[in-house]
Protein backbone atom coordinates (compact mmCIF):
# COMPACT_ATOMS: atom_id res chain seq x y z
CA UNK A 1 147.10 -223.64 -82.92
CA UNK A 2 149.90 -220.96 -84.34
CA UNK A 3 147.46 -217.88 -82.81
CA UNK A 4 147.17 -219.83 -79.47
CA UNK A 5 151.09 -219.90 -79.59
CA UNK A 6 151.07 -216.51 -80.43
CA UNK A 7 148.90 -214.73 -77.53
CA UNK A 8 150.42 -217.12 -74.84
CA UNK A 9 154.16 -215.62 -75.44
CA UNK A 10 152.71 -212.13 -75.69
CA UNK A 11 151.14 -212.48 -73.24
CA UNK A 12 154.63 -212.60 -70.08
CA UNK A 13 155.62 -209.58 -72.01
CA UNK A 14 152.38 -207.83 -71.97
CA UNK A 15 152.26 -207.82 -68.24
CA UNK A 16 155.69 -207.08 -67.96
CA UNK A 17 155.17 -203.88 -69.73
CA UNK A 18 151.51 -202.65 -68.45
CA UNK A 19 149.60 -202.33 -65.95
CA UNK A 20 146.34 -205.05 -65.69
CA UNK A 21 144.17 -204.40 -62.85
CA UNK A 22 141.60 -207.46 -64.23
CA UNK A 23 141.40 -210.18 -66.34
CA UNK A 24 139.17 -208.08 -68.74
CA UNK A 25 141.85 -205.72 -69.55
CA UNK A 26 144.09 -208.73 -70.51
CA UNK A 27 141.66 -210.05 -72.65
CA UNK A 28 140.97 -206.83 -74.33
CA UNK A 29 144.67 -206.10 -74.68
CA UNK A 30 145.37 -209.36 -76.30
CA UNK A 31 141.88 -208.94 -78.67
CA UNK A 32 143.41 -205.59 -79.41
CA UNK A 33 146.64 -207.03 -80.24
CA UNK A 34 144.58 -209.70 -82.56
CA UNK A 35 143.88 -212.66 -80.45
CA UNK A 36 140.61 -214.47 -80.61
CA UNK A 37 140.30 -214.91 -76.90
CA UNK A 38 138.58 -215.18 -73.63
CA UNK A 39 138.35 -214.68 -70.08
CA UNK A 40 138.48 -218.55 -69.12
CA UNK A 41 141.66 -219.02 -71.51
CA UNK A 42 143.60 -215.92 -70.17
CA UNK A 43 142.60 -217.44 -66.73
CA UNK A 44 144.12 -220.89 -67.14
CA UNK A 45 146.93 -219.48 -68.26
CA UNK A 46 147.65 -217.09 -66.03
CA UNK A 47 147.77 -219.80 -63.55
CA UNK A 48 150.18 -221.81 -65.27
CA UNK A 49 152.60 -219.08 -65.81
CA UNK A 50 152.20 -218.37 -61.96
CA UNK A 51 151.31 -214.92 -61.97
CA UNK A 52 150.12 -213.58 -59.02
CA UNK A 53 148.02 -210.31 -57.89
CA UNK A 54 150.24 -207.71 -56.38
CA UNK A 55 148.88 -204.68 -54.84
CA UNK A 56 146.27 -204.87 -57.18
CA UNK A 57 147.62 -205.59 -60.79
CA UNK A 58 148.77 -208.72 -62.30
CA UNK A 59 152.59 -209.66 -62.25
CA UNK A 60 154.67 -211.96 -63.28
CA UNK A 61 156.54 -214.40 -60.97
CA UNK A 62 159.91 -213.11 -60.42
CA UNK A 63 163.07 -213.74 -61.99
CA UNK A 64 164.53 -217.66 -61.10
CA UNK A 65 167.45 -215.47 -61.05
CA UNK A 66 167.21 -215.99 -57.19
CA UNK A 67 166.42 -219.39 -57.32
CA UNK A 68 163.27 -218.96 -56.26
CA UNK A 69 159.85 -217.41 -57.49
CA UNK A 70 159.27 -214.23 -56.20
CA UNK A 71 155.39 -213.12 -55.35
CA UNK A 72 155.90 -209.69 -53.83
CA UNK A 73 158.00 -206.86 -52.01
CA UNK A 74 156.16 -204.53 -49.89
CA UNK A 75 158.34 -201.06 -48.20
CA UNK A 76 157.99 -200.24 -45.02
CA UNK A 77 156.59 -196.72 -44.03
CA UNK A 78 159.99 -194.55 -44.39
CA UNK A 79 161.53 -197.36 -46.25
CA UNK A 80 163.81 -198.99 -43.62
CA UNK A 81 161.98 -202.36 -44.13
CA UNK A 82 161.16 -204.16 -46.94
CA UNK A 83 159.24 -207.59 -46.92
CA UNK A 84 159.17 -210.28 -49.66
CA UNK A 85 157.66 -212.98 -50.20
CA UNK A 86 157.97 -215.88 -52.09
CA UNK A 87 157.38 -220.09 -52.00
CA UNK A 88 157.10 -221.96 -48.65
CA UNK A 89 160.65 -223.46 -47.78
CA UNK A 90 162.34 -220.73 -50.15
CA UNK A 91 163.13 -217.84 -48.17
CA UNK A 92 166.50 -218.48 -47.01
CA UNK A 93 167.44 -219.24 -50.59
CA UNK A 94 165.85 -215.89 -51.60
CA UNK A 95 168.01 -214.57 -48.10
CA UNK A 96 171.23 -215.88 -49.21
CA UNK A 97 170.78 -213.93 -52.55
CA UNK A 98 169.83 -210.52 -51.56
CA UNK A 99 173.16 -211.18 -49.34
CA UNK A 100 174.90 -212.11 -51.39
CA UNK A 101 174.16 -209.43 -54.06
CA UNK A 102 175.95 -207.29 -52.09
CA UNK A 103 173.31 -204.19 -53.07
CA UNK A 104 174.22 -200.69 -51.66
CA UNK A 105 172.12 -199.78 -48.83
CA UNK A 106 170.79 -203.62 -47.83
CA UNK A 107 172.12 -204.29 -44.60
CA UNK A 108 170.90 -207.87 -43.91
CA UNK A 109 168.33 -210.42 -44.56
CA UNK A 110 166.08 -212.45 -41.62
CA UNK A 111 164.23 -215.61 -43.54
CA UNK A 112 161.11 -217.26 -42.16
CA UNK A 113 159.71 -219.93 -44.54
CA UNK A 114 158.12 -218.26 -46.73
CA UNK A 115 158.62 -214.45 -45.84
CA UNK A 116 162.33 -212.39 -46.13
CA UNK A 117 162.56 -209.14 -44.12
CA UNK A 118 165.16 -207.25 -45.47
CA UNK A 119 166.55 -204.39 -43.70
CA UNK A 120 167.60 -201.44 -45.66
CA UNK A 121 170.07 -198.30 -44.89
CA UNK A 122 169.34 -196.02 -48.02
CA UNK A 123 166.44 -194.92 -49.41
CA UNK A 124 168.00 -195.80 -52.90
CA UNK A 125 168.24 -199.77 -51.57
CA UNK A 126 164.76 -200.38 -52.61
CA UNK A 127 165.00 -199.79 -56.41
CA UNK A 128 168.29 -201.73 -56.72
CA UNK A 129 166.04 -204.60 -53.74
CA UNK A 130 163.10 -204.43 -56.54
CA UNK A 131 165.30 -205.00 -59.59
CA UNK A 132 167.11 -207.77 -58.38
CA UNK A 133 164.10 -209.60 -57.09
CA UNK A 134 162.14 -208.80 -60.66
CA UNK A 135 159.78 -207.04 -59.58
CA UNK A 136 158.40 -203.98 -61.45
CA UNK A 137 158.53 -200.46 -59.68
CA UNK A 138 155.65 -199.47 -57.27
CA UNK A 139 152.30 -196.83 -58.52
């Protein structure tokens, strides 16, 4: 029981930190890292913790910070636009944060139900966007 306690807290920080493009790589990270596990296991629990696939790696759920879970963030071409996206019924909360964070370079917020479209003025907006939201930097 102790070493199933044991991989499933290393396991949030472990995809803080790296980079997982599939469920294999967790597996052998965690194996690596002494865990007797597998694939079905990492699965389950991936699902529980709510992590999603973003742009082709595995990532947490953002920070409740916003009072909502965040699932992505995607930049517009020239980086005047950013879209994120989160639970049905939260954007506006997630909305009424970014505007209220009062972040240099975010001009506004628009909230559908599930999608924010943020509009930003600075090409620095997007790193201080990303941070608040929780969501790791871009490859």
């Amino acid at each position: 029981m102790r070493a199933a306690m044991t991989w499933r807290a290393t396991l949030p920080d472990l995809l803080t930190a790296g980079t997982f493009r599939t469920q294999a790589e967790i597996v052998e990270a965690l194996v690596h890292r002494g865990a007797a596990i597998d694939q079905s296991a990492v699965s389950r629990e991936l699902r529980r913790l709510g992590v999603k696939k973003v742009a082709g790696c595995y990532r947490m759920p953002g920070q409740p910070s916003l009072g909502a879970p965040i699932h992505s963030l995607r930049v517009a071409y020239g980086g005047g636009l950013a879209v994120v996206t989160t639970e049905p019924a939260f954007a506006a909360v997630v909305a009424h944060a970014i505007d209220q964070s009062n972040l240099p370079g975010v001009l506004g917020t628009i909230a559908g139900d599930d999608t924010v479209m943020v509009a930003l003025g600075t090409s620095t907006a997007v790193r201080a966007l990303r941070q608040l939201v929780g969501l790791p930097e871009a490859n």
